[in-house]
Protein backbone atom coordinates (compact mmCIF):
# COMPACT_ATOMS: atom_id res chain seq x y z
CA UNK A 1 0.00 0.00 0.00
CA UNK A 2 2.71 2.36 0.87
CA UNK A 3 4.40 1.98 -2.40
CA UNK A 4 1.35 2.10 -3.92
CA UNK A 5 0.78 5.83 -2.45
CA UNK A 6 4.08 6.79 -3.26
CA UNK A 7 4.30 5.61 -6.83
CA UNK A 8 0.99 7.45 -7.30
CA UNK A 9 2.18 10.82 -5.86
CA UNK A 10 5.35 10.24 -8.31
CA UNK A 11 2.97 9.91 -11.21
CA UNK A 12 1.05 12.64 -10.25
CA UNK A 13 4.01 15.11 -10.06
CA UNK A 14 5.48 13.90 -13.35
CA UNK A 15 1.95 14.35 -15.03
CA UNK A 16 1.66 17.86 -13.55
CA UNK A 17 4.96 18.93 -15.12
CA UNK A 18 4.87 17.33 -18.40
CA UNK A 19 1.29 19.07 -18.89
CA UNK A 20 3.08 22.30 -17.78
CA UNK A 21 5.54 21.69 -20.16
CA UNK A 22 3.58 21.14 -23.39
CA UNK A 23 1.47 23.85 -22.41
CA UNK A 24 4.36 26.18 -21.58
CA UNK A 25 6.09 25.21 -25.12
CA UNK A 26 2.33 26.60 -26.86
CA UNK A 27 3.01 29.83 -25.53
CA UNK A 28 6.40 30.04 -25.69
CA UNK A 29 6.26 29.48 -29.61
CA UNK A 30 3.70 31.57 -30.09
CA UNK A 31 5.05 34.63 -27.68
CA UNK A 32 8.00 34.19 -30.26
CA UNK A 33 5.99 34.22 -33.57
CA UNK A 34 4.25 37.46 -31.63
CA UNK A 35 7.61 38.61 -31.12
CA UNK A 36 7.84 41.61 -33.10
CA UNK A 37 4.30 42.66 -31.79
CA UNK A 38 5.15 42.52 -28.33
CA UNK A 39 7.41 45.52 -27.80
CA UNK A 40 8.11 45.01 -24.22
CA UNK A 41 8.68 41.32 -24.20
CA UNK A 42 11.13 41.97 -27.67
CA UNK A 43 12.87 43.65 -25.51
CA UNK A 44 12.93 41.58 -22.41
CA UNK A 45 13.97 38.51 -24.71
CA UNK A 46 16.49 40.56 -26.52
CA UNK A 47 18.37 41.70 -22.81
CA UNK A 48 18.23 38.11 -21.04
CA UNK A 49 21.54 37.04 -22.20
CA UNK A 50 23.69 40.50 -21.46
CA UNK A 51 21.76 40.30 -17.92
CA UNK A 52 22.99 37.19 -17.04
CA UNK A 53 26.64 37.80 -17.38
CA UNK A 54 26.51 39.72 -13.89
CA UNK A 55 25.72 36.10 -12.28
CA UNK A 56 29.69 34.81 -13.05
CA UNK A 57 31.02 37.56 -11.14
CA UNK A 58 29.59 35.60 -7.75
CA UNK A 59 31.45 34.21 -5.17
CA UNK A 60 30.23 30.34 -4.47
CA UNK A 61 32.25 30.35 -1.50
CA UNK A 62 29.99 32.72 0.37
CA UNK A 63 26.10 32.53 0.91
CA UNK A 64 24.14 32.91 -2.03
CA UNK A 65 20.23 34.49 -1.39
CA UNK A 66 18.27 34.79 -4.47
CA UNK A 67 14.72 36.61 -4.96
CA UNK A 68 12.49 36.79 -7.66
CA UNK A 69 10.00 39.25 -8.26
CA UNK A 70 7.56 39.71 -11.19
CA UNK A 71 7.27 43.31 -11.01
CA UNK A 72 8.10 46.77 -8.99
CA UNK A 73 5.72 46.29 -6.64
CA UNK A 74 6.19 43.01 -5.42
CA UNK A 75 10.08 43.50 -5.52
CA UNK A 76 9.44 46.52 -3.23
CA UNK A 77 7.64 43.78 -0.72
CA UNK A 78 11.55 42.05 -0.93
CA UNK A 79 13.23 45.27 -0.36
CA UNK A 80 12.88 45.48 3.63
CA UNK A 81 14.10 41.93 4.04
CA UNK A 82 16.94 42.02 1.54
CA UNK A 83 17.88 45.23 3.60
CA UNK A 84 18.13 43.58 6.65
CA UNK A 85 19.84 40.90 5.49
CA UNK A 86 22.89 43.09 4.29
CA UNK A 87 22.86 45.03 7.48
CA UNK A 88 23.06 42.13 9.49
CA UNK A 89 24.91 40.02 7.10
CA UNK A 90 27.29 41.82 4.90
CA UNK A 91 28.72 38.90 3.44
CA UNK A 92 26.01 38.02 2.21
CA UNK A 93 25.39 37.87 -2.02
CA UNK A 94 21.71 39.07 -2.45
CA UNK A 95 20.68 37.80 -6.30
CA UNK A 96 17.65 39.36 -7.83
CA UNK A 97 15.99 38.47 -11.15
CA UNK A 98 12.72 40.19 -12.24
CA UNK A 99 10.48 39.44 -15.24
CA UNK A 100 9.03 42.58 -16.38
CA UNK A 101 11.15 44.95 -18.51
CA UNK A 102 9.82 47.97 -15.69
CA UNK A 103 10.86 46.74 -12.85
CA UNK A 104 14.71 45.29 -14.33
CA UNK A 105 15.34 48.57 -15.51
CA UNK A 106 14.44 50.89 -12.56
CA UNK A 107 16.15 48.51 -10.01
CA UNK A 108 19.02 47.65 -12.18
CA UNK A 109 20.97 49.95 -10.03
CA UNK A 110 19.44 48.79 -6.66
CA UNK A 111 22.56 49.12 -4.03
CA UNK A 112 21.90 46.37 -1.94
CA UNK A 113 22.04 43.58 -5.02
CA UNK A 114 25.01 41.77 -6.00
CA UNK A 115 23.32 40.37 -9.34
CA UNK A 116 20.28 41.34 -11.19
CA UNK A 117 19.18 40.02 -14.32
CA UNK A 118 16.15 39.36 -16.56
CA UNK A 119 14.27 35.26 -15.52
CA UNK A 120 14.54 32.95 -18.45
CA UNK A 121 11.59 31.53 -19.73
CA UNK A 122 10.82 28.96 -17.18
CA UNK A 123 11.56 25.96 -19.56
CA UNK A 124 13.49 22.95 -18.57
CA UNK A 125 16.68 23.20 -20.13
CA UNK A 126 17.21 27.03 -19.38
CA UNK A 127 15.80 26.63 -15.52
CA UNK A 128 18.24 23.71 -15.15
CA UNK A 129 21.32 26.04 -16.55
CA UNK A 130 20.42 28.92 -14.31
CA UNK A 131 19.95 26.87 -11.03
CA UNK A 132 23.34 25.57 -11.55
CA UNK A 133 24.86 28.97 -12.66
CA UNK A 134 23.79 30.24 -9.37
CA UNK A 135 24.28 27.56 -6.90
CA UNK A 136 21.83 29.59 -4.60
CA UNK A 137 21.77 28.22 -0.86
CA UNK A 138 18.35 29.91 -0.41
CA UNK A 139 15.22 31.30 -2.87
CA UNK A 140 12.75 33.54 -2.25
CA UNK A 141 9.99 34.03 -4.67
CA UNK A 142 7.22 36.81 -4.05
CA UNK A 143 3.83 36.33 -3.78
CA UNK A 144 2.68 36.07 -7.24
CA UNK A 145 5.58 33.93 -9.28
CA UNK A 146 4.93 30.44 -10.15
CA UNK A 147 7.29 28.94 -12.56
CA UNK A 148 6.91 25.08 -12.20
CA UNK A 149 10.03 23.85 -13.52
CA UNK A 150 12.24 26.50 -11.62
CA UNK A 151 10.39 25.68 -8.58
CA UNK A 152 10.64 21.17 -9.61
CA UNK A 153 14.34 21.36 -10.11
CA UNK A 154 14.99 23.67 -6.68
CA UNK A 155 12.84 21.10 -5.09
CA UNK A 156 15.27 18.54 -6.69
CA UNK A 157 17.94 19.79 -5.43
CA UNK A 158 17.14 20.28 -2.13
CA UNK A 159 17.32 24.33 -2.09
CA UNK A 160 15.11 25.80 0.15
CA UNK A 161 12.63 27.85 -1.74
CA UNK A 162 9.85 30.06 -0.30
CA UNK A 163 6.96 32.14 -1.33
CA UNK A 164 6.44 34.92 0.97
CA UNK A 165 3.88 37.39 1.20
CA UNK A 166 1.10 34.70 -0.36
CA UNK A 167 -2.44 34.75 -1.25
CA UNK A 168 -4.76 33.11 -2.74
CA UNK A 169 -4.96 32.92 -6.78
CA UNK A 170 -8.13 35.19 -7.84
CA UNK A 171 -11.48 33.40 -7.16
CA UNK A 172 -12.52 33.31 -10.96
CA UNK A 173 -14.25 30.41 -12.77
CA UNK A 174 -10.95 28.71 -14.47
CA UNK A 175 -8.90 29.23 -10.96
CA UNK A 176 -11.77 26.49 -9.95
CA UNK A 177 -11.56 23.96 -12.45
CA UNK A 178 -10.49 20.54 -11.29
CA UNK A 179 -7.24 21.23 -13.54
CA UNK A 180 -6.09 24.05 -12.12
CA UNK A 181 -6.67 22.88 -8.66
CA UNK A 182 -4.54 20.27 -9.35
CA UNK A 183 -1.93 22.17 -10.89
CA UNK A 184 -1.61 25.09 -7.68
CA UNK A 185 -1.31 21.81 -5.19
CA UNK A 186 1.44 20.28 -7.36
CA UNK A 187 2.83 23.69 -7.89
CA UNK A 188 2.41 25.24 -4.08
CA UNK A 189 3.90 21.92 -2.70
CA UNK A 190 7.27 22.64 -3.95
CA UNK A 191 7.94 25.04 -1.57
CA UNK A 192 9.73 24.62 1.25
CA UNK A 193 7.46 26.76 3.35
CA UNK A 194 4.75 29.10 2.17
CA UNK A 195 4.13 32.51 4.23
CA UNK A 196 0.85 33.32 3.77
CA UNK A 197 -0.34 37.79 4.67
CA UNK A 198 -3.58 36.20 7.00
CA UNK A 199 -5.61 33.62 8.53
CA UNK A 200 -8.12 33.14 5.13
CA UNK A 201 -5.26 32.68 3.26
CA UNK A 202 -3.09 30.07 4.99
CA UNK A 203 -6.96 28.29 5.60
CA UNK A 204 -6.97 28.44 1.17
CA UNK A 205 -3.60 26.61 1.59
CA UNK A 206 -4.42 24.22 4.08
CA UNK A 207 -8.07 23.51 2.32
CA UNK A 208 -6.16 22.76 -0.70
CA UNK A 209 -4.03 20.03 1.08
CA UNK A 210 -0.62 21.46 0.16
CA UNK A 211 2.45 19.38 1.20
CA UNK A 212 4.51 22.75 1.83
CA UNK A 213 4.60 24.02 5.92
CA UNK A 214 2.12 27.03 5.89
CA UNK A 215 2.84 30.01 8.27
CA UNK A 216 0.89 32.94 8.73
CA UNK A 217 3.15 36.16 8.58
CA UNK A 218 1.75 39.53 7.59
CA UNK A 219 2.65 41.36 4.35
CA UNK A 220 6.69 42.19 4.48
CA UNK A 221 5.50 45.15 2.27
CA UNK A 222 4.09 47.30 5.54
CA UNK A 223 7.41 47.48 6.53
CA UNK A 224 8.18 49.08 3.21
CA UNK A 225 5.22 51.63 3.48
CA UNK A 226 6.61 52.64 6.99
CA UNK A 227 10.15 53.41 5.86
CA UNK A 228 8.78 55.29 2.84
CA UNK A 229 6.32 57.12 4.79
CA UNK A 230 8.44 58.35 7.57
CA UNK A 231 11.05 59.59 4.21
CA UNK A 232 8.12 61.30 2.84
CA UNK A 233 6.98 63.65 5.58
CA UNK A 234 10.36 64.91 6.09
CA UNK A 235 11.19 65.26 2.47
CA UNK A 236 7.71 66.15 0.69
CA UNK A 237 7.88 66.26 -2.97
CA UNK A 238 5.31 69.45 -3.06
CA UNK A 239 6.59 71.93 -0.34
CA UNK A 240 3.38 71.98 2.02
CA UNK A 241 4.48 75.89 1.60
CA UNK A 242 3.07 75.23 -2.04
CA UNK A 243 -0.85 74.94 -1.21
CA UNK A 244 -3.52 77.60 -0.58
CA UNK A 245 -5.96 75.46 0.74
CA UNK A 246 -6.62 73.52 4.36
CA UNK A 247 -7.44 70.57 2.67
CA UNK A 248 -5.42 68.54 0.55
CA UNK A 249 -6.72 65.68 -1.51
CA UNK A 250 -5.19 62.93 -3.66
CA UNK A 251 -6.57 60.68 -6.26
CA UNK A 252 -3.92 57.54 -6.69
CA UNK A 253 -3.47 55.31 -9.78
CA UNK A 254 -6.72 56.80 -11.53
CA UNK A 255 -8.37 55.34 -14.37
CA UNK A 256 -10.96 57.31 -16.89
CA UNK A 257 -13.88 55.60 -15.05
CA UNK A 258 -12.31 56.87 -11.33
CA UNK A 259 -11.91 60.22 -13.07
CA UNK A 260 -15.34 60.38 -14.09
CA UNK A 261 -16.44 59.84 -10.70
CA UNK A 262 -14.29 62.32 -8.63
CA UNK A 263 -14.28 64.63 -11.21
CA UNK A 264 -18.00 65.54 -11.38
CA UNK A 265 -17.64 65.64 -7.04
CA UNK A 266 -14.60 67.89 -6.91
CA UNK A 267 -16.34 70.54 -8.81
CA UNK A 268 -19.59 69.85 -7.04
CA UNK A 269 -18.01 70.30 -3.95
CA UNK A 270 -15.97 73.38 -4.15
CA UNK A 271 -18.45 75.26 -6.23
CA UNK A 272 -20.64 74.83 -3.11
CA UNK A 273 -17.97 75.37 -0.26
CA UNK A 274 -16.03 78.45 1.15
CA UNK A 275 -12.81 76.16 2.30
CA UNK A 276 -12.20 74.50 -1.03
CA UNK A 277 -10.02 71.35 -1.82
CA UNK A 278 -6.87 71.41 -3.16
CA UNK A 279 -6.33 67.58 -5.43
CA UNK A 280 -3.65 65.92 -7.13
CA UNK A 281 -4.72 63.42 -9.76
CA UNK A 282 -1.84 60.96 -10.33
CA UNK A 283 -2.78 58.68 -13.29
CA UNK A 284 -2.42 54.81 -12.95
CA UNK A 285 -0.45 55.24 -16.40
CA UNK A 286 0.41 59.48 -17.33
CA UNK A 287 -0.39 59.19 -20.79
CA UNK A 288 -0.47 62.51 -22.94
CA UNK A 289 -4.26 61.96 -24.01
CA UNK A 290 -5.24 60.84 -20.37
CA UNK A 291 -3.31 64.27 -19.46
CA UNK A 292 -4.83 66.13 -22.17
CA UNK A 293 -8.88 64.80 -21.53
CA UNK A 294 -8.32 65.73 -18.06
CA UNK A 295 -6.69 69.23 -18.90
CA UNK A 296 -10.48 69.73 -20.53
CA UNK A 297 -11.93 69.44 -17.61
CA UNK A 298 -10.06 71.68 -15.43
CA UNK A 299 -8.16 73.80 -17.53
CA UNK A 300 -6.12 75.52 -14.80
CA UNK A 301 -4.84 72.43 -13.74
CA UNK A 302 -0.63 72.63 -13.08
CA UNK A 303 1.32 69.84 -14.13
CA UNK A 304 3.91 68.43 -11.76
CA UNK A 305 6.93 68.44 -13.68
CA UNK A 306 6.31 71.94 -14.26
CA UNK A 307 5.38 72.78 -10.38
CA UNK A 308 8.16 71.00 -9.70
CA UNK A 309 10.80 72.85 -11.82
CA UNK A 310 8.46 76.55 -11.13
CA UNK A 311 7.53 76.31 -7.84
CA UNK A 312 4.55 78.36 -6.81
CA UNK A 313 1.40 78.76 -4.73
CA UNK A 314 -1.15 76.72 -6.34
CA UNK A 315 -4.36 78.51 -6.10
CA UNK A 316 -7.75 77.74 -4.17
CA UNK A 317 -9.63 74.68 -5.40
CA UNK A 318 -6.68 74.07 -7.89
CA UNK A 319 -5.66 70.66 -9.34
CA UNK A 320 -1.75 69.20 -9.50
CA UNK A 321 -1.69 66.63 -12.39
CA UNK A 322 1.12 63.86 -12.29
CA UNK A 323 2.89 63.20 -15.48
CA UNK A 324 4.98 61.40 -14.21
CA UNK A 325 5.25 57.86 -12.30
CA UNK A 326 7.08 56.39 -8.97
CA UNK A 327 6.42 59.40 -6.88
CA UNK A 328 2.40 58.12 -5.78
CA UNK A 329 3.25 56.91 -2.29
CA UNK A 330 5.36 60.27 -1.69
CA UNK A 331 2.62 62.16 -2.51
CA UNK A 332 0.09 60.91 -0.23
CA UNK A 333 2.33 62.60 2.68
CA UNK A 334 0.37 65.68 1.64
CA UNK A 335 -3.16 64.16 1.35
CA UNK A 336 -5.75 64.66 4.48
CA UNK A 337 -7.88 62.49 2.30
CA UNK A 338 -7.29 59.60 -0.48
CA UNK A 339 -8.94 57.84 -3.08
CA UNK A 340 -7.02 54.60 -4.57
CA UNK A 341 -7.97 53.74 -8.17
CA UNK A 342 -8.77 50.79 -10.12
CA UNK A 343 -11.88 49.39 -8.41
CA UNK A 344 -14.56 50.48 -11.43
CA UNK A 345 -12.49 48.01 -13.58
CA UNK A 346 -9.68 45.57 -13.33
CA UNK A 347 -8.69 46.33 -9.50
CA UNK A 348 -8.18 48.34 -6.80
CA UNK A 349 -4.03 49.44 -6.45
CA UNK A 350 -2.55 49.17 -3.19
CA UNK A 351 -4.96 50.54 -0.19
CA UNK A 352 -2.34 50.56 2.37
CA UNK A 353 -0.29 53.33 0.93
CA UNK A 354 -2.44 55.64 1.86
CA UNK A 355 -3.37 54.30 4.98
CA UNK A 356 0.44 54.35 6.08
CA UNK A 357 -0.13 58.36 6.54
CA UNK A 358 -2.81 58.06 8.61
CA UNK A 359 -5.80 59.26 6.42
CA UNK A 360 -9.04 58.21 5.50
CA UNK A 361 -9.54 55.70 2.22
CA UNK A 362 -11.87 55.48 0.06
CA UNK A 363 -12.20 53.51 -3.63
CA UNK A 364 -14.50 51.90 -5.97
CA UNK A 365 -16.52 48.72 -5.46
CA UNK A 366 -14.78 45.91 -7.54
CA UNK A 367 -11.63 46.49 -4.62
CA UNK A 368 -11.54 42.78 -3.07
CA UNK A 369 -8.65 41.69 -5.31
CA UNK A 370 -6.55 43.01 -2.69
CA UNK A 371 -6.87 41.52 0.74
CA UNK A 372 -6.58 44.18 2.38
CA UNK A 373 -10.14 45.61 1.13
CA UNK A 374 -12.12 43.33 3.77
CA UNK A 375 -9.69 44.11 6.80
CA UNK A 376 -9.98 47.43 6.21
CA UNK A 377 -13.29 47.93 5.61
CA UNK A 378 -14.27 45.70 8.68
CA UNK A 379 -12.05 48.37 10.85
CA UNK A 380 -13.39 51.61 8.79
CA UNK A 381 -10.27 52.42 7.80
CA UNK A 382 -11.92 51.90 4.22
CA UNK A 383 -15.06 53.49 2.48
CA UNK A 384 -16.32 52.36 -1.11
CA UNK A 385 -17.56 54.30 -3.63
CA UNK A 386 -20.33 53.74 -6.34
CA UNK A 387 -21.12 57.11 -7.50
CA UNK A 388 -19.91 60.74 -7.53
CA UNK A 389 -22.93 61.72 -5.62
CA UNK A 390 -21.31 59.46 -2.59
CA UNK A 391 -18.11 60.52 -3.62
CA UNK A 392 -19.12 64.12 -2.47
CA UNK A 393 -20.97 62.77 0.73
CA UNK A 394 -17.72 61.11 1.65
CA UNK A 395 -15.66 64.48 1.48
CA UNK A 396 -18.72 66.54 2.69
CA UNK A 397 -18.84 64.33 6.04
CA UNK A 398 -15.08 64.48 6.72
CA UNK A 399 -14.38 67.73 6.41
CA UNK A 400 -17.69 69.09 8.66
CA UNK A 401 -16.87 65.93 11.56
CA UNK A 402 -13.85 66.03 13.08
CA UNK A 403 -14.74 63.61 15.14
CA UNK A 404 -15.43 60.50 11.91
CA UNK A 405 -12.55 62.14 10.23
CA UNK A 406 -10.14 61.12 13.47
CA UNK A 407 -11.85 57.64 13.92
CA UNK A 408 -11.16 57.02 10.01
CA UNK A 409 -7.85 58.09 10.49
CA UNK A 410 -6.50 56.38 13.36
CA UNK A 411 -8.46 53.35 12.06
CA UNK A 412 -5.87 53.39 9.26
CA UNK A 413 -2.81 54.10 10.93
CA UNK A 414 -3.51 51.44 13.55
CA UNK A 415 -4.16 49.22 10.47
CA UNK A 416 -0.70 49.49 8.88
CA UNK A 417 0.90 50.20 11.98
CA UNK A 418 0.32 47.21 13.53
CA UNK A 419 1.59 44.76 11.07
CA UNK A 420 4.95 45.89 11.27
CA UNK A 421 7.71 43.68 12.32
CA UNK A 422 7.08 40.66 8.97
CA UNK A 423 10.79 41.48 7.62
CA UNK A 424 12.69 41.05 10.80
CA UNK A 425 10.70 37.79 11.39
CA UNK A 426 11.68 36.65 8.27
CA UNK A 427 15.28 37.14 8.74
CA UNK A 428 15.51 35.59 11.82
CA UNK A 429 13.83 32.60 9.82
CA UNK A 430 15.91 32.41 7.13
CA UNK A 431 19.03 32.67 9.40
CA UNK A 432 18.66 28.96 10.16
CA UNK A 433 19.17 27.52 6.54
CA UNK A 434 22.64 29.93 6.51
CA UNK A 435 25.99 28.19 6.55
């Protein structure tokens, strides 16, 4: 019977990956056929090579951590940990390899990295080639990344890999299927040990019978917030000298369809107030016809590159408009009130950015892609959004009670605040598989 268990699971796990890998070779031919169509993954392709080159400089006689990151934002959930790591490791070789072209060209210059390069496409023959060029004594992989035969030949090997800062794949239809089930417990049980941001999380993990341990540890990335937040108030992009106004509002990561919304409220509002608001609309991407559409609508509006380089008062009920991107959490140091974009269509961006600075939140409805929506609504830390006629109630309601407007505020602080602590945690974990 025993053998008969075990032979099964070893069928299993060689099914899994040879499915993986025929459907991972479909794609890969026709991302290459697409090639010259896909601008940023031309160029990704085109850089892998020259990025690797940094990886024979390493030293295999010292210890070797390596974290991957799909993007900007989850490698800024790494940073606090990799930080700490160097501080009280100096030794240490920190490796990092990122997937999108974004985030390997605005870290490629990140101090506290000994190697960064571009991932290989996460087939067999180039996974196996990159393992070995490394010879990493520990992996890291955040939150998102699941490359199966990265992750089956670590496992192989006996490297201890984590996923940190985990959640639970998006509740759609396909994410149900019997398939794909299969495939995230084949997948998620190649980890060493999985470090899931809360409770309903690490119960997904557990539910889905996943061989890997399963801790709870909250998101590493509120450390981040913190050190960025406590940076920001003492070294404001906009001078707070800069503003006219008491009350200071700021619109993060907007969409048309958030635009819309706020829009129509602003002008409500402060066409029917003395003590007007002062906003700054900051884009989710600053393109020139975004720019321009909302230049229509308020005309006087002052862009930030040129506040920035002609600094002046801005006027009474006047809009700063952000053409510009990576200064969004800086900019809610100067916000008594925020609104995070993305929840009228594909997502809300990150809630707790805002919340970091103490301030009331508010967004649209379709916001429970991120987990910390629920949390944060449960506490009131959060308010959602359906219409520009709430939108205005919302403002209306914190500016006249001072009273709500605390509560909100502290409510968010406390929020943040309290889950402090995840990166140090982690360290101290990770010091045990250290020669």
């Amino acid at each position: 019977m025993p053998f008969t268990l075990v032979g099964g699971i070893f069928l299993f796990k060689k099914f899994m990956i040879i499915l993986y890998n025929i459907i991972f070779r479909v794609l890969y031919f026709f991302s290459f056929v697409l090639k010259p169509f896909l601008p940023k993954f031309k160029e990704r392709e085109n850089n892998v090579s020259l990025s690797l080159q940094s990886l024979t400089k390493l030293d295999h006689n010292r210890n070797k951590i390596w974290f991957h990151a799909a993007s900007v934002g989850e490698f800024e959930q790494a940073k606090p940990i990799i930080e700490l790591l160097k501080s009280k490791y100096p030794d240490i070789q920190i490796i990092c390899s990122f997937f999108s072209p974004s985030a390997y060209k605005t870290q490629a210059k990140y101090e506290y990295a000994d190697s960064i390069f571009y991932l290989p496409l996460d087939l067999p023959s180039k996974s196996k080639y990159l393992i070995n060029l490394i010879k990493p004594d520990v992996v890291v992989f955040v939150r998102y990344e699941l490359w199966a035969n990265y992750l089956y030949i670590l496992k192989k090997y006996n490297i201890p890999t984590f996923l940190i800062n985990a959640t639970a794949p998006n509740s759609n239809f396909f994410n149900k299927t019997f398939l794909m089930k299969s495939f995230y417990k084949f997948v998620f049980s190649l980890f060493h040990t999985i470090f899931a941001v809360n409770s309903d999380h690490c119960k997904y993990f557990q539910q889905l019978n996943v061989k890997s341990d399963i801790k709870l540890l909250p998101d590493t990335r509120f450390d981040r917030i913190i050190q960025k937040v406590e940076t920001a108030k003492s070294k404001p992009i906009i001078s707070t000298d800069s503003f006219s106004d008491k009350f200071i509002f700021v619109a993060g990561s907007i969409w048309e369809k958030d635009f819309e919304i706020i829009s129509a409220a602003l002008i409500n509002y402060n066409s029917n107030n003395f003590n007007k608001i002062t906003s700054i609309l900051v884009p989710h991407e600053p393109k020139e016809d975004f720019l321009q559409s909302i230049e229509t609508i308020f005309p006087n509006a002052i862009r930030l590159s040129k506040l920035l380089s002609e600094p002046q008062t801005i006027q009474s009920g006047g809009v700063v408009l952000v053409d510009s991107v990576g200064k969004l959490l800086m900019l809610y140091s100067n916000a008594n009130f925020a609104y995070v974009g993305g929840a009228f269509g594909v997502g809300v961006h990150s809630l707790t950015e805002p919340a970091g600075y103490g301030i009331p939140v508010a967004c649209g409805p379709n916001c429970f892609n991120s987990p910390d929506a629920k949390p944060m609504l449960d506490c009131n830390a959060l308010s959602i959004i359906h219409s520009s006629d709430e939108f205005n109630r919302w403002l209306t309601e914190l500016i006249n009670n001072s009273a709500i407007y605390n509560t909100r505020s502290e409510a968010s602080r406390n929020y943040v605040y309290s889950k402090v602590g995840s990166s140090e945690k982690f360290v101290e974990f990770l010091s045990h598989f250290l020669k």
